[in-house]
Protein backbone atom coordinates (compact mmCIF):
# COMPACT_ATOMS: atom_id res chain seq x y z
CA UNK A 1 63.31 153.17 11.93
CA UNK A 2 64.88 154.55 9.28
CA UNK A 3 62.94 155.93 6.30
CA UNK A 4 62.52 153.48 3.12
CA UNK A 5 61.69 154.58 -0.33
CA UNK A 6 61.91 154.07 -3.99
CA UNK A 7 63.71 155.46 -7.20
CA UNK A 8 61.96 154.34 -10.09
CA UNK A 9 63.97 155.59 -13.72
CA UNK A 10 63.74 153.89 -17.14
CA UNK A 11 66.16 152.15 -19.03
CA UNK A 12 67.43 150.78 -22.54
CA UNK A 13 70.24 149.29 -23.91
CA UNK A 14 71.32 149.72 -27.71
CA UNK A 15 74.58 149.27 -29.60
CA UNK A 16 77.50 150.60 -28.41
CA UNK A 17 79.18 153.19 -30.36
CA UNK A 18 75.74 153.83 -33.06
CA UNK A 19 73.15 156.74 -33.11
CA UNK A 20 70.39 156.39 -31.25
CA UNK A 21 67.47 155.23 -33.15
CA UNK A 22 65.03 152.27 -33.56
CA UNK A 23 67.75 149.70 -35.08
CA UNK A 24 70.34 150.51 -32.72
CA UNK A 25 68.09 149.73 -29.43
CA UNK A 26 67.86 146.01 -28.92
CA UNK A 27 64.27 144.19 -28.30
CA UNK A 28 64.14 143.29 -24.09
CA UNK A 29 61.80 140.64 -24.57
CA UNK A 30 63.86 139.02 -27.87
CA UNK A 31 67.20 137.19 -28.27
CA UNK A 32 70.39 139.20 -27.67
CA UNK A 33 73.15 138.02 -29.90
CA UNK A 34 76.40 139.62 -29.24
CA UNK A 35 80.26 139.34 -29.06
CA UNK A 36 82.98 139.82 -26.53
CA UNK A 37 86.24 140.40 -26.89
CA UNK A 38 88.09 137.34 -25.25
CA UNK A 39 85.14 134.78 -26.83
CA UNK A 40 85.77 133.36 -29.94
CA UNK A 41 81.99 133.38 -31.88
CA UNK A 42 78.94 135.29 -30.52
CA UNK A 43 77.29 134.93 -27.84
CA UNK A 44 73.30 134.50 -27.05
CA UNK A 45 71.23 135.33 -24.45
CA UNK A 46 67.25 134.50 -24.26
CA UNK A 47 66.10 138.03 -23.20
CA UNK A 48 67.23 140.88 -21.21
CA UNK A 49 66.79 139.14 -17.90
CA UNK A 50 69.60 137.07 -18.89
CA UNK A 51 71.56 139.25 -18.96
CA UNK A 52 70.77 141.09 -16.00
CA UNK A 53 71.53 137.44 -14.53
CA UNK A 54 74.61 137.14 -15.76
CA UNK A 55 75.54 140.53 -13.99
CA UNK A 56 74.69 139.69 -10.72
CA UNK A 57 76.58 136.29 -11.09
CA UNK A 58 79.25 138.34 -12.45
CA UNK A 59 79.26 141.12 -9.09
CA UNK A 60 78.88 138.30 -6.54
CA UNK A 61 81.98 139.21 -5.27
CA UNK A 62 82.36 142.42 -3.24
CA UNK A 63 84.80 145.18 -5.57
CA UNK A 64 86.90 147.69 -3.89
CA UNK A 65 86.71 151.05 -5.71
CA UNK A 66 89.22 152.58 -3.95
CA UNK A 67 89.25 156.18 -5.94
CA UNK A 68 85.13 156.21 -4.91
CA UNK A 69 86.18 154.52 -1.78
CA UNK A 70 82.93 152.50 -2.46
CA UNK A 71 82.48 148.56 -2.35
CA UNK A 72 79.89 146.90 -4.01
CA UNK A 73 78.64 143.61 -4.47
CA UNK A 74 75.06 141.79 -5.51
CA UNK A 75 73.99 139.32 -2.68
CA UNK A 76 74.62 135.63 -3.38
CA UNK A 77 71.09 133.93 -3.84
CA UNK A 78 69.27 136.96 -3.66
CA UNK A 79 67.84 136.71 -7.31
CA UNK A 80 64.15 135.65 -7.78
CA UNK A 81 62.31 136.31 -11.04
CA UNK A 82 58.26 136.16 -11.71
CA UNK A 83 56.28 136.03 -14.78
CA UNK A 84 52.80 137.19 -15.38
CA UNK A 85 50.86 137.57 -19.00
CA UNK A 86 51.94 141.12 -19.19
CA UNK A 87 55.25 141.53 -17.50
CA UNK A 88 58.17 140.33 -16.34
CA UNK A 89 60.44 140.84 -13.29
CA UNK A 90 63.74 140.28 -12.16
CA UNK A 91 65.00 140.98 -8.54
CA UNK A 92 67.99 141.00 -6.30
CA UNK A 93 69.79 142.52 -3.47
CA UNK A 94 72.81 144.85 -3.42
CA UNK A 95 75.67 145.38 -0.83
CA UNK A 96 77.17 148.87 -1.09
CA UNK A 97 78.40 150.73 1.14
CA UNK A 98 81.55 153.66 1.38
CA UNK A 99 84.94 153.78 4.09
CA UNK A 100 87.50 156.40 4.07
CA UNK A 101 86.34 158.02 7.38
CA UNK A 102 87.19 157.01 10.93
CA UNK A 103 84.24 157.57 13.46
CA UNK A 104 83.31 156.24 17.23
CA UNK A 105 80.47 154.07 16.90
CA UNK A 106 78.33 155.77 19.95
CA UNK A 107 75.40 154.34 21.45
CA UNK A 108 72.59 156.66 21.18
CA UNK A 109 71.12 155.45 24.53
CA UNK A 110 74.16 154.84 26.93
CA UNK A 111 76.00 157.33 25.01
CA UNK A 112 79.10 155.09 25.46
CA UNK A 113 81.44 154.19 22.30
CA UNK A 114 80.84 150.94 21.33
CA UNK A 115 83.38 150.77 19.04
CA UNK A 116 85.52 153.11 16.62
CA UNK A 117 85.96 152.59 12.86
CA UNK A 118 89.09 153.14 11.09
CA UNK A 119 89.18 154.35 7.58
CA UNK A 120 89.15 150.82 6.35
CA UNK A 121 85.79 149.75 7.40
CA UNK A 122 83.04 150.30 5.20
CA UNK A 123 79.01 150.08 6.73
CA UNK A 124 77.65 147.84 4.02
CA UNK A 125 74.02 148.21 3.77
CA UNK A 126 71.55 145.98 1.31
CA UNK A 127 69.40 147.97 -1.42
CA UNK A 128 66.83 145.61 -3.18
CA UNK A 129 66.13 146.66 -6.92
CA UNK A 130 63.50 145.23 -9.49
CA UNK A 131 63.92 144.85 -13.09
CA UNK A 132 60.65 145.29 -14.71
CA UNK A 133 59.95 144.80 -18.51
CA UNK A 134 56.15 144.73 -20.12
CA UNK A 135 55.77 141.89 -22.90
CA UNK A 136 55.37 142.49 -26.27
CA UNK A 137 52.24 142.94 -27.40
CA UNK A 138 50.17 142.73 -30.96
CA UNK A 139 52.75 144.86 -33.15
CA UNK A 140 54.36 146.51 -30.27
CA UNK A 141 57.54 145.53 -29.72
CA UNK A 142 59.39 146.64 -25.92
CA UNK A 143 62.61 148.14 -25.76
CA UNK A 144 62.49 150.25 -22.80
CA UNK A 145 61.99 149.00 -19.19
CA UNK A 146 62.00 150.11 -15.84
CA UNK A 147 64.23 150.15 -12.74
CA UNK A 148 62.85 150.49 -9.54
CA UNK A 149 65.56 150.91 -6.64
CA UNK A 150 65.10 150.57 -2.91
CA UNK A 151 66.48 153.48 -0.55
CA UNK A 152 67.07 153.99 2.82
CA UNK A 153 67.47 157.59 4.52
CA UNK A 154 69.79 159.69 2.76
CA UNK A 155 71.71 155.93 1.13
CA UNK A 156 70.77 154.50 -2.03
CA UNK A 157 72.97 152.52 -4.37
CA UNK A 158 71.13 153.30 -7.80
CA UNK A 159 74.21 154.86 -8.88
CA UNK A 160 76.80 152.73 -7.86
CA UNK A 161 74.76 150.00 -9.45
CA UNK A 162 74.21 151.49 -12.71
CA UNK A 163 77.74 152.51 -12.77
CA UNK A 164 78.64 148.74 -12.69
CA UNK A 165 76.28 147.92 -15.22
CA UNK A 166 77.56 149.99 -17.55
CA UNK A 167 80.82 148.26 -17.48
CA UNK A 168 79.40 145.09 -18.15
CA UNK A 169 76.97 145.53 -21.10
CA UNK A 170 80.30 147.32 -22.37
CA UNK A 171 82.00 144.27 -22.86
CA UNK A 172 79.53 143.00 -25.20
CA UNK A 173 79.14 146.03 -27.34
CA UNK A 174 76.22 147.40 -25.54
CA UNK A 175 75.38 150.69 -24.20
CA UNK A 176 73.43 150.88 -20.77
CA UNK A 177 71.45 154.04 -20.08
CA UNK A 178 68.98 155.10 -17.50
CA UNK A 179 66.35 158.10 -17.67
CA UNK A 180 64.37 159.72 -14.75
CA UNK A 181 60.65 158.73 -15.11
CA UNK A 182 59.21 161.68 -16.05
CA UNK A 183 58.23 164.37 -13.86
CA UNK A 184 54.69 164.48 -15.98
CA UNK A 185 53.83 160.95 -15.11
CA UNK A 186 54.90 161.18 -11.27
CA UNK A 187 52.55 163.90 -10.94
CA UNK A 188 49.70 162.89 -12.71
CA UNK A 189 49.90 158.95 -10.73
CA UNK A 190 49.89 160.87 -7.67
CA UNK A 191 47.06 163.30 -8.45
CA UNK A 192 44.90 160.12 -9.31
CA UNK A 193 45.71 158.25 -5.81
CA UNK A 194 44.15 161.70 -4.46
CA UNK A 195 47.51 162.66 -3.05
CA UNK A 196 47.43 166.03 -3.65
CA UNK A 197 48.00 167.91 -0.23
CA UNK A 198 48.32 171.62 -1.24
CA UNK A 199 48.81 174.16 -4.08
CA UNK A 200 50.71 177.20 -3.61
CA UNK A 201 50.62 180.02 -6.38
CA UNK A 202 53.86 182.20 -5.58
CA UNK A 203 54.02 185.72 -6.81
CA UNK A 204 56.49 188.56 -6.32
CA UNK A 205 55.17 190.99 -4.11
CA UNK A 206 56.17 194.64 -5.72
CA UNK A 207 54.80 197.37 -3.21
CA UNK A 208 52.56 200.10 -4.39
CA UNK A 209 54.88 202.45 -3.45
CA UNK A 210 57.87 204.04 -5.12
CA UNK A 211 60.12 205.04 -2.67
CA UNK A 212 59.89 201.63 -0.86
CA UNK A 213 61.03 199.97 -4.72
CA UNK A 214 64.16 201.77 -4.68
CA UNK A 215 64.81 200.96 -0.79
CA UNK A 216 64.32 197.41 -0.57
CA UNK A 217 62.94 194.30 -2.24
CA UNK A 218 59.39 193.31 -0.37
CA UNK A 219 59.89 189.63 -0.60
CA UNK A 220 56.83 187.46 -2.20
CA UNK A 221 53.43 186.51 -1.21
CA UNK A 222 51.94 182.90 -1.61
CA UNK A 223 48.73 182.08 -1.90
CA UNK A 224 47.99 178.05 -0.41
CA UNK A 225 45.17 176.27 -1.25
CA UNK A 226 44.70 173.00 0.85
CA UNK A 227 42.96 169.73 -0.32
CA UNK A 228 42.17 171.45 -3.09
CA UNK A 229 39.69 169.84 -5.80
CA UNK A 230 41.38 171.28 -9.43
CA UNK A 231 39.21 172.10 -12.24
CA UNK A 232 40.74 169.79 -15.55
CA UNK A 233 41.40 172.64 -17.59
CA UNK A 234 44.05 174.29 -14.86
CA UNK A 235 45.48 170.67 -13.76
CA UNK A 236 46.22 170.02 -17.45
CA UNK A 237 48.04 173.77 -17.69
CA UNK A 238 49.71 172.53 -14.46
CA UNK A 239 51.06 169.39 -15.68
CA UNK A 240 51.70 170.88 -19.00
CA UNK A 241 54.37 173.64 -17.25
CA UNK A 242 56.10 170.94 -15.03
CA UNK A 243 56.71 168.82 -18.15
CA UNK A 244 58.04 171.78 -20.31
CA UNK A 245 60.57 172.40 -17.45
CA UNK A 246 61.85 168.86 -16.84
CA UNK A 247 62.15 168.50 -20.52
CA UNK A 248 63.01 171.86 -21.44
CA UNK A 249 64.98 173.32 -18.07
CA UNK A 250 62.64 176.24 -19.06
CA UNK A 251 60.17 177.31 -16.34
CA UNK A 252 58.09 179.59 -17.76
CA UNK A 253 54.26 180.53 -16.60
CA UNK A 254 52.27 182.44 -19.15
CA UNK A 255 52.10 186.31 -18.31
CA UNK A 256 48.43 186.31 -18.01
CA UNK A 257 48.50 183.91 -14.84
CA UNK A 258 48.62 186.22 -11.84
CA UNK A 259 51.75 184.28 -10.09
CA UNK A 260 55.19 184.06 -10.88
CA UNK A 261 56.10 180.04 -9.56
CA UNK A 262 53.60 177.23 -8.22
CA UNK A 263 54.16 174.39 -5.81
CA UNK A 264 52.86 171.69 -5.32
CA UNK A 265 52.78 168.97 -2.08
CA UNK A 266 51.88 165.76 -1.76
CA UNK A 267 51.31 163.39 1.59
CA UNK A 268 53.36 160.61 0.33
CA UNK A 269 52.75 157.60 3.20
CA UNK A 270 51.65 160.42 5.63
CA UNK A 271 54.94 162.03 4.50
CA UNK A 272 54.98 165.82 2.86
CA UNK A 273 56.48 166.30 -0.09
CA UNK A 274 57.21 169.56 -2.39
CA UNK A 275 57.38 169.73 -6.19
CA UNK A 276 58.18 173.22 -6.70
CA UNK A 277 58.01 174.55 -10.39
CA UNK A 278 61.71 176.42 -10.53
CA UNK A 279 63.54 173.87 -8.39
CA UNK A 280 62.21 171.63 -10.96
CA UNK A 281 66.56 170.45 -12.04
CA UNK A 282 66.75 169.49 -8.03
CA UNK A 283 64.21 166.76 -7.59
CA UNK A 284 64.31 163.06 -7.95
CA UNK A 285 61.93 160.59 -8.21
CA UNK A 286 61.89 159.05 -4.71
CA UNK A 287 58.52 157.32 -3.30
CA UNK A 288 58.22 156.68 0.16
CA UNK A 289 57.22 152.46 1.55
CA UNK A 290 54.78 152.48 3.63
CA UNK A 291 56.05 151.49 7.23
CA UNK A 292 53.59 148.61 7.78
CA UNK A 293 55.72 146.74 4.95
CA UNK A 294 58.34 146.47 8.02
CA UNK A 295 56.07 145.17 10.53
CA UNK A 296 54.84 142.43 8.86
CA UNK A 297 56.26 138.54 8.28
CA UNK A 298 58.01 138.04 5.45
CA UNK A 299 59.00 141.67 4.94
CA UNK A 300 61.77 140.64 1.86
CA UNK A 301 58.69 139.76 -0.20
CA UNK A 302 56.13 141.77 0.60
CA UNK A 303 58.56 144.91 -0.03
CA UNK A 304 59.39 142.99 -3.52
CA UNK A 305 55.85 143.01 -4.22
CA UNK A 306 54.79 146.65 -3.21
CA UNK A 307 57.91 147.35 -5.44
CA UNK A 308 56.79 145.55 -8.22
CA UNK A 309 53.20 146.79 -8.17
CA UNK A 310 54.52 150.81 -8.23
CA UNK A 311 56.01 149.86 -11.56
CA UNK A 312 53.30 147.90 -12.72
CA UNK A 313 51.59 151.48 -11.96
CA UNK A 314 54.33 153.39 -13.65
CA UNK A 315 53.75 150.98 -16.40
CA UNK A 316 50.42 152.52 -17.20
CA UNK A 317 51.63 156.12 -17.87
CA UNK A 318 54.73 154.93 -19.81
CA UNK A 319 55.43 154.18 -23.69
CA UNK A 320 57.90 151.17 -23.73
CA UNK A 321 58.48 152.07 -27.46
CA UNK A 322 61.03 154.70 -28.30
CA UNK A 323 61.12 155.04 -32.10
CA UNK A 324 62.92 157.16 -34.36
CA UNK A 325 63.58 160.65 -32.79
CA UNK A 326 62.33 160.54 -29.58
């Protein structure tokens, strides 16, 4: 069985064509009055989730983008919402998949050719995705929510999707935009589940001797500590260098630590997985589903709900707020 995972990122949508600041970001949980160009008067709609409605009604239909070579569609009756006293959620299935390449469908087993695809035939596979979005609360008021989307293997469709998206908050004056959930909070949620695998402090390995400096480089020596229990005042340094480079793009270790780069694995569903300091630019955000999700009965909704719950989790290390500057 193939692999299954999750991309979680952060979104917001403001008004098109203004600086980005607290006016110009609409409220998710408030009324969204807005125009479009071939509707006489403006338009409402109740919340963000309507709108995120209205573009899966609107992508029903499969669309051929033939310069990508890439269809894409939202499945018909695939939407389901729920509503709790802190959050709301919004869900739904996409079709995606790429042609342009001719191949013989071979049978792993029999090694026969079942069939053989022209360049015409696309393998359309489904993604599901979850729209999550706290409530307001007390003087808080939300305007940042998160996007959690399903992946399989090496496929995912968070792209294609947000692509589409894009074009249609477009048409009513609206600007779409997605971040990466922070680097900072990805680490620190896994540290607390007791992930943490290994720590490996990297340092460049200069020889003692002269003559073998000006023959060759020596390579590096790591140092790997396994299962290992960190004291708060070096995890906090830790996190503090991984968030300076995913903000910054600057990896930079003080010069009084005795290693030059540090990496970090986590068992991720019994899975390894390596955040390494200066290949920082290179990762994404991808959480592996536990397998037993696909061995039980009604796998559609208990992957919706293991879904759900990671952003819920997310939800505790985020600010939903972006004000003026940030």
């Amino acid at each position: 069985m193939a692999n299954h995972g999750m991309l979680v990122c952060s979104f917001f949508v403001k008004k098109r064509y203004e600086k980005m600041n607290a006016e110009s970001l609409y409220a998710l949980n408030d009324l969204f009055e807005v125009s479009k160009k071939d509707v006489d008067g403006n338009i409402t709609f109740a919340n963000i989730f309507e709108l995120f409605k209205s573009f899966c009604y609107a992508n029903n239909e499969l669309s051929d983008d033939e310069k990508k070579q890439k269809l894409f569609s939202i499945a018909e009756n695939s939407l389901r919402t729920s509503d709790t006293p802190t959050y709301r959620t919004l869900s739904f299935v996409i079709q995606s998949g790429n042609y342009g390449i001719e191949a013989d469908m071979t049978d792993r087993k029999t090694h026969k050719i079942s069939h053989h695809r022209n360049a015409d035939e696309a393998a359309v596979m489904k993604f599901h995705c979850v729209v999550y979005v706290p409530k307001d609360a007390g003087d808080t008021i939300v305007n940042k929510g998160i996007l959690v989307f399903e992946t399989i293997g090496v496929y995912g469709a968070k792209m294609v999707t947000t692509q589409y998206m894009r074009l249609f908050f477009s048409q009513f004056g609206m600007t779409f935009e997605t971040r990466s959930v922070s680097v900072k909070v990805f680490l620190e949620k896994l540290i607390e589940h007791g992930n943490l695998h290994r720590v490996t402090l990297i340092r460049n390995n200069i020889s003692p001797n002269d003559a073998d400096n000006m023959l060759i480089s020596t390579g590096k020596e790591e140092k790997s500590y396994l299962h290992p229990k960190l004291r708060p005042e070096f995890l906090d340094k830790m996190i503090h260098w991984f968030d300076k480079a995913d903000q910054t793009g600057i990896c930079e270790i003080p010069a009084d630590e005795d290693f030059d780069d540090i990496a970090v694995t986590f068992k991720i569903n019994k899975h390894p997985r390596t955040v390494r300091l200066k290949n920082i630019e290179k990762m994404s955000i991808v959480e592996d589903i536990p397998d037993e999700i696909f061995k039980m009965k009604d796998v559609d909704q208990k992957l919706l709900t293991y879904m759900i719950e990671t952003a819920d989790d997310y939800k505790q290390k985020m600010v939903f707020t972006i004000k003026d500057g940030e």
